[in-house]
PDB file of N, CA and C in Angstrom:
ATOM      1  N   UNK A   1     -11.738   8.776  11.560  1.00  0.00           N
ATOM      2  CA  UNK A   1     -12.125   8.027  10.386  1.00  0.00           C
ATOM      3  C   UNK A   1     -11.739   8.835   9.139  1.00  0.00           C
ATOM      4  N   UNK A   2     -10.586   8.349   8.328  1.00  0.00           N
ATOM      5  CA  UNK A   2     -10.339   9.302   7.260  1.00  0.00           C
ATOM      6  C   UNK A   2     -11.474   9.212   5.750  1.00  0.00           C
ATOM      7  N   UNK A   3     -11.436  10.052   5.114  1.00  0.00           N
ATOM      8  CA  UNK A   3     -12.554  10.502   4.220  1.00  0.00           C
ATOM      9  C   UNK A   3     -12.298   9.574   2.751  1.00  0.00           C
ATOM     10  N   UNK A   4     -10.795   9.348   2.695  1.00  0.00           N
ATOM     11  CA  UNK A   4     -10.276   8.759   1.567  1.00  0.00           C
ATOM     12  C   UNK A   4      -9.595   7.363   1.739  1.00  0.00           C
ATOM     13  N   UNK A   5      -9.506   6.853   1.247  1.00  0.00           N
ATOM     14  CA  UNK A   5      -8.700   5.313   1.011  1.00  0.00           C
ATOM     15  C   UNK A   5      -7.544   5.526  -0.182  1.00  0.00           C
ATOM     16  N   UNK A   6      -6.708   5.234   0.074  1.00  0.00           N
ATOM     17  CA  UNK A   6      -5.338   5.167  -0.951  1.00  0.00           C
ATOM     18  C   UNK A   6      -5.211   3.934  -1.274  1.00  0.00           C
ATOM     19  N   UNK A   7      -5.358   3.118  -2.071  1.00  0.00           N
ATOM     20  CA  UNK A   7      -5.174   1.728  -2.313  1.00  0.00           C
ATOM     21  C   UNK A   7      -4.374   1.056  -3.167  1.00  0.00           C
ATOM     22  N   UNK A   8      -3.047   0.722  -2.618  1.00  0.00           N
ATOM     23  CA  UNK A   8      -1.819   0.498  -3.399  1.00  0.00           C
ATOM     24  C   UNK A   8      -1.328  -0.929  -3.474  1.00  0.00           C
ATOM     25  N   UNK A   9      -2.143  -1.712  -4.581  1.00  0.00           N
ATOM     26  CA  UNK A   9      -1.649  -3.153  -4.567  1.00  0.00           C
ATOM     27  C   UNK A   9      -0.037  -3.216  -5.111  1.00  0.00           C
ATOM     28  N   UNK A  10       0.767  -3.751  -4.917  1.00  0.00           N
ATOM     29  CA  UNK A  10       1.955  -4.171  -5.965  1.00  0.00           C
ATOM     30  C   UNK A  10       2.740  -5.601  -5.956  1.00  0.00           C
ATOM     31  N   UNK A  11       2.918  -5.428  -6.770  1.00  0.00           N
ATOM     32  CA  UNK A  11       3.930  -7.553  -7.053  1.00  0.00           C
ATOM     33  C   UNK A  11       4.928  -7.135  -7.942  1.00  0.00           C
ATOM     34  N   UNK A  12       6.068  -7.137  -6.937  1.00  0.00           N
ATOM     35  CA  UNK A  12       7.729  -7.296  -7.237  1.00  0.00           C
ATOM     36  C   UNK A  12       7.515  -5.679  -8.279  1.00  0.00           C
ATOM     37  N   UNK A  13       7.561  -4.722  -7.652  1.00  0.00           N
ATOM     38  CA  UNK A  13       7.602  -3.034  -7.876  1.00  0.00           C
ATOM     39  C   UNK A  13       8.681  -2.675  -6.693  1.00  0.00           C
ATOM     40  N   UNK A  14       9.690  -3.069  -6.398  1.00  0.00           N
ATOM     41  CA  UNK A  14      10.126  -2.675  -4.956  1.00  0.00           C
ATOM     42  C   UNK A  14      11.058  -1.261  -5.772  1.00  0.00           C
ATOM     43  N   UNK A  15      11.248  -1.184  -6.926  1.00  0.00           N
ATOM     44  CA  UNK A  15      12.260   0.008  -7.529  1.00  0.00           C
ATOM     45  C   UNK A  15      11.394   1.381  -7.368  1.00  0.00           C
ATOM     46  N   UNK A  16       9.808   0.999  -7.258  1.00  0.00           N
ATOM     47  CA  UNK A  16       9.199   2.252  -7.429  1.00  0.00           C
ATOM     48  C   UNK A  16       8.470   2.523  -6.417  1.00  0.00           C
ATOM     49  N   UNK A  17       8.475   1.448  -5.442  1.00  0.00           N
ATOM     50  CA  UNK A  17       7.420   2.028  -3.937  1.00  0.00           C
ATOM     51  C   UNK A  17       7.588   2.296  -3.101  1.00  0.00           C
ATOM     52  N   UNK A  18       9.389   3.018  -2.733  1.00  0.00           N
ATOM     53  CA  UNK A  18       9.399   4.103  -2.219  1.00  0.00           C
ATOM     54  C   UNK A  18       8.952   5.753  -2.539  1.00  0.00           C
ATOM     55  N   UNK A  19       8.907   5.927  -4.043  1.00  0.00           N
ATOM     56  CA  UNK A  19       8.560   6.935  -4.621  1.00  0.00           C
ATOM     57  C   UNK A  19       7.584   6.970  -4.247  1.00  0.00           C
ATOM     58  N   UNK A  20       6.459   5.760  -4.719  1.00  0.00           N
ATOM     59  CA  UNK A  20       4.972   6.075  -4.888  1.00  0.00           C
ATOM     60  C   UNK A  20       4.443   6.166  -3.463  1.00  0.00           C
ATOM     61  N   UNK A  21       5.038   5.847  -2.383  1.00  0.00           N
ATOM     62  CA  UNK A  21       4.724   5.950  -1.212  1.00  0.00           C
ATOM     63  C   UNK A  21       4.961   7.753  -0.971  1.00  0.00           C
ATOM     64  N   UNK A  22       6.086   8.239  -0.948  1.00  0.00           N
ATOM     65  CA  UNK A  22       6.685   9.504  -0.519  1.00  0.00           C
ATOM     66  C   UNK A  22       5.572  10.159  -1.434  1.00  0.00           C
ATOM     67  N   UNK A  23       4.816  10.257  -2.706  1.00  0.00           N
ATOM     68  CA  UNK A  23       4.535  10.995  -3.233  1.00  0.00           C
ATOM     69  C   UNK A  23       3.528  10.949  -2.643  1.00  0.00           C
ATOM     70  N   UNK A  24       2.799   9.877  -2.357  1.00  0.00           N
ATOM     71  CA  UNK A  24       1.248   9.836  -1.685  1.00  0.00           C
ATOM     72  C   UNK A  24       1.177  10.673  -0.209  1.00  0.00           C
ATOM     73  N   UNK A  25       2.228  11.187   0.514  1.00  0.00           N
ATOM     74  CA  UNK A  25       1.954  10.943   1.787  1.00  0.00           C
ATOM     75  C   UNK A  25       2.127  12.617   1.662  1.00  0.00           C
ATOM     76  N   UNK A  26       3.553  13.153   0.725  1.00  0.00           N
ATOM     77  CA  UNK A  26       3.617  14.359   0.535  1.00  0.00           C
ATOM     78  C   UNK A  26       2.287  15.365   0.154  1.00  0.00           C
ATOM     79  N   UNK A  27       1.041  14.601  -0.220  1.00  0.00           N
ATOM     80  CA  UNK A  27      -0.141  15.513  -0.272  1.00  0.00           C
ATOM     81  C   UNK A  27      -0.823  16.402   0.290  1.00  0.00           C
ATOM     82  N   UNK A  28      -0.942  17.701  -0.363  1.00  0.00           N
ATOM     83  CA  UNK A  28      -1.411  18.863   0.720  1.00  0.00           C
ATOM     84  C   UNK A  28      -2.732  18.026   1.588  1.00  0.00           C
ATOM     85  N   UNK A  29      -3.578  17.191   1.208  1.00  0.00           N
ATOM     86  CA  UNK A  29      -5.085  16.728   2.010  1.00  0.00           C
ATOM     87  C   UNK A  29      -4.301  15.759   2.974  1.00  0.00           C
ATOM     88  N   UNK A  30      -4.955  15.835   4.097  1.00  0.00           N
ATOM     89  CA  UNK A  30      -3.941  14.946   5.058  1.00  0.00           C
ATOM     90  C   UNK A  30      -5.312  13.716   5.462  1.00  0.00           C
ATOM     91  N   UNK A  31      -6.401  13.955   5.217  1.00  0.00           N
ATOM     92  CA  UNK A  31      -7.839  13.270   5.788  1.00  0.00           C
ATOM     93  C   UNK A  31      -8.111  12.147   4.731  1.00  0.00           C
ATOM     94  N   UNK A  32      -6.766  10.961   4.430  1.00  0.00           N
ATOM     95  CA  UNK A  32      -6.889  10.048   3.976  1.00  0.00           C
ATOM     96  C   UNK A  32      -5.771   8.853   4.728  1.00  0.00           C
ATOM     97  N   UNK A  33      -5.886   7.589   4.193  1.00  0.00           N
ATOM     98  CA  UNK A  33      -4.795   6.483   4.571  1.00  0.00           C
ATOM     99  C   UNK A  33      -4.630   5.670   3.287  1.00  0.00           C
ATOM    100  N   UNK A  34      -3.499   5.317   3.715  1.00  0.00           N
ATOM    101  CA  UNK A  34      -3.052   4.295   2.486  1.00  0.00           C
ATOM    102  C   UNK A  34      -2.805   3.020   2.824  1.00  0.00           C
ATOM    103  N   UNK A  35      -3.349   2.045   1.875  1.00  0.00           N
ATOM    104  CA  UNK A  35      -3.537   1.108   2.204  1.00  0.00           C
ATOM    105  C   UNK A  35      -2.364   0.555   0.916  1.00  0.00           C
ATOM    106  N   UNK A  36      -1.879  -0.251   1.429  1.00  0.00           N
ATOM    107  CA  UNK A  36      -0.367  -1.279   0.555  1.00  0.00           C
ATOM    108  C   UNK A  36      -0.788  -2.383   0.460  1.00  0.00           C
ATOM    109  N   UNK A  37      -1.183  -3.420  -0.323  1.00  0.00           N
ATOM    110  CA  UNK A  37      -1.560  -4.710  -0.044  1.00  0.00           C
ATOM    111  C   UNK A  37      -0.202  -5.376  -1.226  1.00  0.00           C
ATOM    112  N   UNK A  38       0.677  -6.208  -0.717  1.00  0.00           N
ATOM    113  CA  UNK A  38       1.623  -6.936  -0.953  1.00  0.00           C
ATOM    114  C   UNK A  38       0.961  -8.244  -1.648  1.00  0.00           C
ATOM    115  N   UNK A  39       1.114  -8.357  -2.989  1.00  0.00           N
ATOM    116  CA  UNK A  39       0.438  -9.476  -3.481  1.00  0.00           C
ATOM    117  C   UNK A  39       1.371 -10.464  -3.972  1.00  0.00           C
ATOM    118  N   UNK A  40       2.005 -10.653  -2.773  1.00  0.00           N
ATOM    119  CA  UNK A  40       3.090 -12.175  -3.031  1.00  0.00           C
ATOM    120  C   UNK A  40       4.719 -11.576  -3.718  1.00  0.00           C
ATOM    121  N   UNK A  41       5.055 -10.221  -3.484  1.00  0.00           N
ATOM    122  CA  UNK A  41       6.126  -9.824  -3.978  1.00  0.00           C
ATOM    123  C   UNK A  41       7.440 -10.745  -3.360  1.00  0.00           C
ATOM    124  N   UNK A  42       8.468 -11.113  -4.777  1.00  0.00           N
ATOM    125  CA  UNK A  42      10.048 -11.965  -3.932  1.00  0.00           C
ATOM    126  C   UNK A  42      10.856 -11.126  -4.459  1.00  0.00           C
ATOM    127  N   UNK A  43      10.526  -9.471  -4.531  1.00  0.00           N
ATOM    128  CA  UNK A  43      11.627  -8.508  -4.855  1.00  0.00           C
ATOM    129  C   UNK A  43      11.876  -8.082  -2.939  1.00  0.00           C
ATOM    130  N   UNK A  44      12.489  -7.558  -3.296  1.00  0.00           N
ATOM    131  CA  UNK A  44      12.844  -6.841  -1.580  1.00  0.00           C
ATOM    132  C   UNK A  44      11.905  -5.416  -1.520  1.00  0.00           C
ATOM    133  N   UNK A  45      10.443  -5.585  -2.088  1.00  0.00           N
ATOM    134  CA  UNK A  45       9.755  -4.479  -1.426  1.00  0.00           C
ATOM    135  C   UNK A  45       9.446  -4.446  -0.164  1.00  0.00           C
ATOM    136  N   UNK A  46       9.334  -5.553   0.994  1.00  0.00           N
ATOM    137  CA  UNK A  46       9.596  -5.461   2.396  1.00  0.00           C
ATOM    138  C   UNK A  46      10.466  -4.366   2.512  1.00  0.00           C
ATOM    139  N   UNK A  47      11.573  -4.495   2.468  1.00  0.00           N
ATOM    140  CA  UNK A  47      13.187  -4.162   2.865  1.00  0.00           C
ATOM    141  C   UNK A  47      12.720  -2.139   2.525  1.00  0.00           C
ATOM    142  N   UNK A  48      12.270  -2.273   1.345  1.00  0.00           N
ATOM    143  CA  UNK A  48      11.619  -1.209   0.760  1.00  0.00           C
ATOM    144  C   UNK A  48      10.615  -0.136   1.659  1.00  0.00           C
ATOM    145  N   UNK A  49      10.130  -0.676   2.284  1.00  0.00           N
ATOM    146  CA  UNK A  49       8.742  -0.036   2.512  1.00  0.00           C
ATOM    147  C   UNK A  49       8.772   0.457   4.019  1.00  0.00           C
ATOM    148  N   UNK A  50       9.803  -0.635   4.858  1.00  0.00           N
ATOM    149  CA  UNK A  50       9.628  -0.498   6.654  1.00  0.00           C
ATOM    150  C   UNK A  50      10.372   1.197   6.985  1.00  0.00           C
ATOM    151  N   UNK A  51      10.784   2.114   6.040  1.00  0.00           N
ATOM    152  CA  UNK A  51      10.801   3.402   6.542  1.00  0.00           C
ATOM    153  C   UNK A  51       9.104   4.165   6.286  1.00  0.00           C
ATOM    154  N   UNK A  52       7.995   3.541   6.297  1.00  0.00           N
ATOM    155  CA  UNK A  52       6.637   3.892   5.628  1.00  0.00           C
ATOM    156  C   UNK A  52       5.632   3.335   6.503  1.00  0.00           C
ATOM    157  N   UNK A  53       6.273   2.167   7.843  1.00  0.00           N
ATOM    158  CA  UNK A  53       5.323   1.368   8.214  1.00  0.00           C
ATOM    159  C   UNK A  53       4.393   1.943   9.394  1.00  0.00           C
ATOM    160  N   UNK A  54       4.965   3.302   9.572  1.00  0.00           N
ATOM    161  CA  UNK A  54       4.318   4.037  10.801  1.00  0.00           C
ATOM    162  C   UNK A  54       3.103   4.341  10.122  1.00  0.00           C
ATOM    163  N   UNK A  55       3.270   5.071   8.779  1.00  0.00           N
ATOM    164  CA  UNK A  55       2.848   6.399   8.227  1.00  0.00           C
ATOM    165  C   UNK A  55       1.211   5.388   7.037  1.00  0.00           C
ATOM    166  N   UNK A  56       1.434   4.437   7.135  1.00  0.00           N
ATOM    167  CA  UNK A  56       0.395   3.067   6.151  1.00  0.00           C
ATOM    168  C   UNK A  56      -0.214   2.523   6.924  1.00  0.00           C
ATOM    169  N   UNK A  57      -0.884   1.445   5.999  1.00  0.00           N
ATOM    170  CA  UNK A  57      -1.750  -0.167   6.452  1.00  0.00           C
ATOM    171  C   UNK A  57      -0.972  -0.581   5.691  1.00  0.00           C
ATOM    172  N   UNK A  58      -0.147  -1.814   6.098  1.00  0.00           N
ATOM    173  CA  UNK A  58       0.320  -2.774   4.965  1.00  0.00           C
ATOM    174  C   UNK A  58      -0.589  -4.316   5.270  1.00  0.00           C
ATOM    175  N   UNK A  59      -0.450  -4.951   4.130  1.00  0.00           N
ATOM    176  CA  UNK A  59      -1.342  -6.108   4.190  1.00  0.00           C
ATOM    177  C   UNK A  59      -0.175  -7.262   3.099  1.00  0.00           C
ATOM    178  N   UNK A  60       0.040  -8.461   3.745  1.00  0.00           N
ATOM    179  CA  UNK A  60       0.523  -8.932   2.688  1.00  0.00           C
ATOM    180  C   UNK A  60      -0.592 -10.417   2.423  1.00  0.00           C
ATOM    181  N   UNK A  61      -0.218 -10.942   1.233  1.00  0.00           N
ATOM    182  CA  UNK A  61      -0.858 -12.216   0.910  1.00  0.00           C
ATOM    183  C   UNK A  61      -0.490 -12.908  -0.381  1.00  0.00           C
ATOM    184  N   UNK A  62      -0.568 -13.960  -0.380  1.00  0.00           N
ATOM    185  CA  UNK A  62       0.087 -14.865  -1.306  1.00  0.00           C
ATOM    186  C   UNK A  62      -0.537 -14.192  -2.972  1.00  0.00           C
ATOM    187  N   UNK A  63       0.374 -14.208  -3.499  1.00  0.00           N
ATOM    188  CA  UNK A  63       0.076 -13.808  -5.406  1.00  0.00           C
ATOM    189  C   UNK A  63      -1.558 -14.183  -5.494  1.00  0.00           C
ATOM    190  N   UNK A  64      -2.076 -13.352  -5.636  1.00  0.00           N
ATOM    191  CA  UNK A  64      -3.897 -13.366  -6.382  1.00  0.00           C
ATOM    192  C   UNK A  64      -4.107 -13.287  -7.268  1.00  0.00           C
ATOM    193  N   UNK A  65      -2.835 -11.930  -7.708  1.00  0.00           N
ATOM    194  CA  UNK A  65      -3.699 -10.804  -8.528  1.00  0.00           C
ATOM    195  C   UNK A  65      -4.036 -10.063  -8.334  1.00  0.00           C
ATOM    196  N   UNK A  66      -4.151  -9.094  -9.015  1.00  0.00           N
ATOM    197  CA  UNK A  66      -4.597  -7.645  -8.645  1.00  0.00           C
ATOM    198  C   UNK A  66      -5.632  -7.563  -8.377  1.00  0.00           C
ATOM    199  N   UNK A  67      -6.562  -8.269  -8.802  1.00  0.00           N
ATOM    200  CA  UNK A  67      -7.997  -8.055  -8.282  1.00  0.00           C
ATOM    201  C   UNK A  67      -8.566  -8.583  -6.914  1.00  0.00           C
ATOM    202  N   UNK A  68      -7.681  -9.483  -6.570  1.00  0.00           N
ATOM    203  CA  UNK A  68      -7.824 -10.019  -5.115  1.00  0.00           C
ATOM    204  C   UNK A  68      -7.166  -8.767  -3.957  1.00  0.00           C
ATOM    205  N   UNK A  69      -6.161  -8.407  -4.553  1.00  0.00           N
ATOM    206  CA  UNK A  69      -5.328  -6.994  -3.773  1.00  0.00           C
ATOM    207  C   UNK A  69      -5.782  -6.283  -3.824  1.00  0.00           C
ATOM    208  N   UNK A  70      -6.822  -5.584  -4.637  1.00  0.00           N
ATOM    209  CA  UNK A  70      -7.734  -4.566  -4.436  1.00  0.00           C
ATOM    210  C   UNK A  70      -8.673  -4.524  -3.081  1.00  0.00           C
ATOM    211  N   UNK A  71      -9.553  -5.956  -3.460  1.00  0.00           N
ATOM    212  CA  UNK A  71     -10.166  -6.171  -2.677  1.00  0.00           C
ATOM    213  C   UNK A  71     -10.122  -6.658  -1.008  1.00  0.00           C
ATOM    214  N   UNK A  72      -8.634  -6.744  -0.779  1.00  0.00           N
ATOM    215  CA  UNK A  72      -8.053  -7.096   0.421  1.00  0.00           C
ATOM    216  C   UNK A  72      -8.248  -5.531   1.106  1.00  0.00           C
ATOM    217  N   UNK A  73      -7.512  -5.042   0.013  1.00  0.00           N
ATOM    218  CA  UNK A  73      -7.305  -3.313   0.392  1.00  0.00           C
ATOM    219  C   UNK A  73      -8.604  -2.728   0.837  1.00  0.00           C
ATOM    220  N   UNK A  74     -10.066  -2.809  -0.181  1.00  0.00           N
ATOM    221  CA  UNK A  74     -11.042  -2.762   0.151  1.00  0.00           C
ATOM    222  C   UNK A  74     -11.473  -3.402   1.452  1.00  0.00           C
ATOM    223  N   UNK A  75     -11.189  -4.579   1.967  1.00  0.00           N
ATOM    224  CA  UNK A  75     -11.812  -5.116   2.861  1.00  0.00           C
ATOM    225  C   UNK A  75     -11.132  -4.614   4.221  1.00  0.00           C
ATOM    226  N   UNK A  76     -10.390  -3.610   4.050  1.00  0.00           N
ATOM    227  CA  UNK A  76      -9.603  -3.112   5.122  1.00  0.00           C
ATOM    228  C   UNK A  76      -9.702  -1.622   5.407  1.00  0.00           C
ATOM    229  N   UNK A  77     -10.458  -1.100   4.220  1.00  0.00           N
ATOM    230  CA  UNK A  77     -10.350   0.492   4.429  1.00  0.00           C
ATOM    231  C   UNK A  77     -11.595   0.836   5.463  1.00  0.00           C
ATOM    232  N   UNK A  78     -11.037   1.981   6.160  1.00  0.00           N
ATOM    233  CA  UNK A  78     -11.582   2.581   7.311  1.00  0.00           C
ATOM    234  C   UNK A  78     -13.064   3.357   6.550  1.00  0.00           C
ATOM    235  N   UNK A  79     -13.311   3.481   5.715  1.00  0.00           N
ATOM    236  CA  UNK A  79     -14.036   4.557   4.908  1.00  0.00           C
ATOM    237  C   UNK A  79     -15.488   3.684   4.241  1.00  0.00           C
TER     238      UNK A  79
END
């Protein structure tokens, strides 16, 4: 059961979530997970992300909003 939750909503960011993924994972604390919740993205952040899909939780769901993607993320964390 990890100690932390990483909670990474995004909609059509596919230029920056390989970075923000690599940077999250590169962290000296290893006793967390990250959670990705896909909030209806039609950029190619799929295409983006499947070198990450071992190492995450991904979640996708139709455009909410960020506040619905939070709470997806929330409704999924181990913690």
């Amino acid at each position: 059961m990890p100690h932390v939750s990483v909670l990474i909503p995004t909609y059509n960011h596919a230029r920056f979530i390989a970075q923000t993924l690599a940077s999250a994972l590169r962290q000296s604390y290893r006793d967390f997970e990250i959670i990705l919740v896909n909030d209806g993205s039609t950029d190619d952040t799929v295409r983006r992300i499947k070198p990450f899909l071992r190492q995450i939780r991904y979640f996708y769901q139709p455009n909410s909003g960020p506040g619905a993607a939070y709470n997806l993320g929330l409704k999924h964390s181990r913690c």
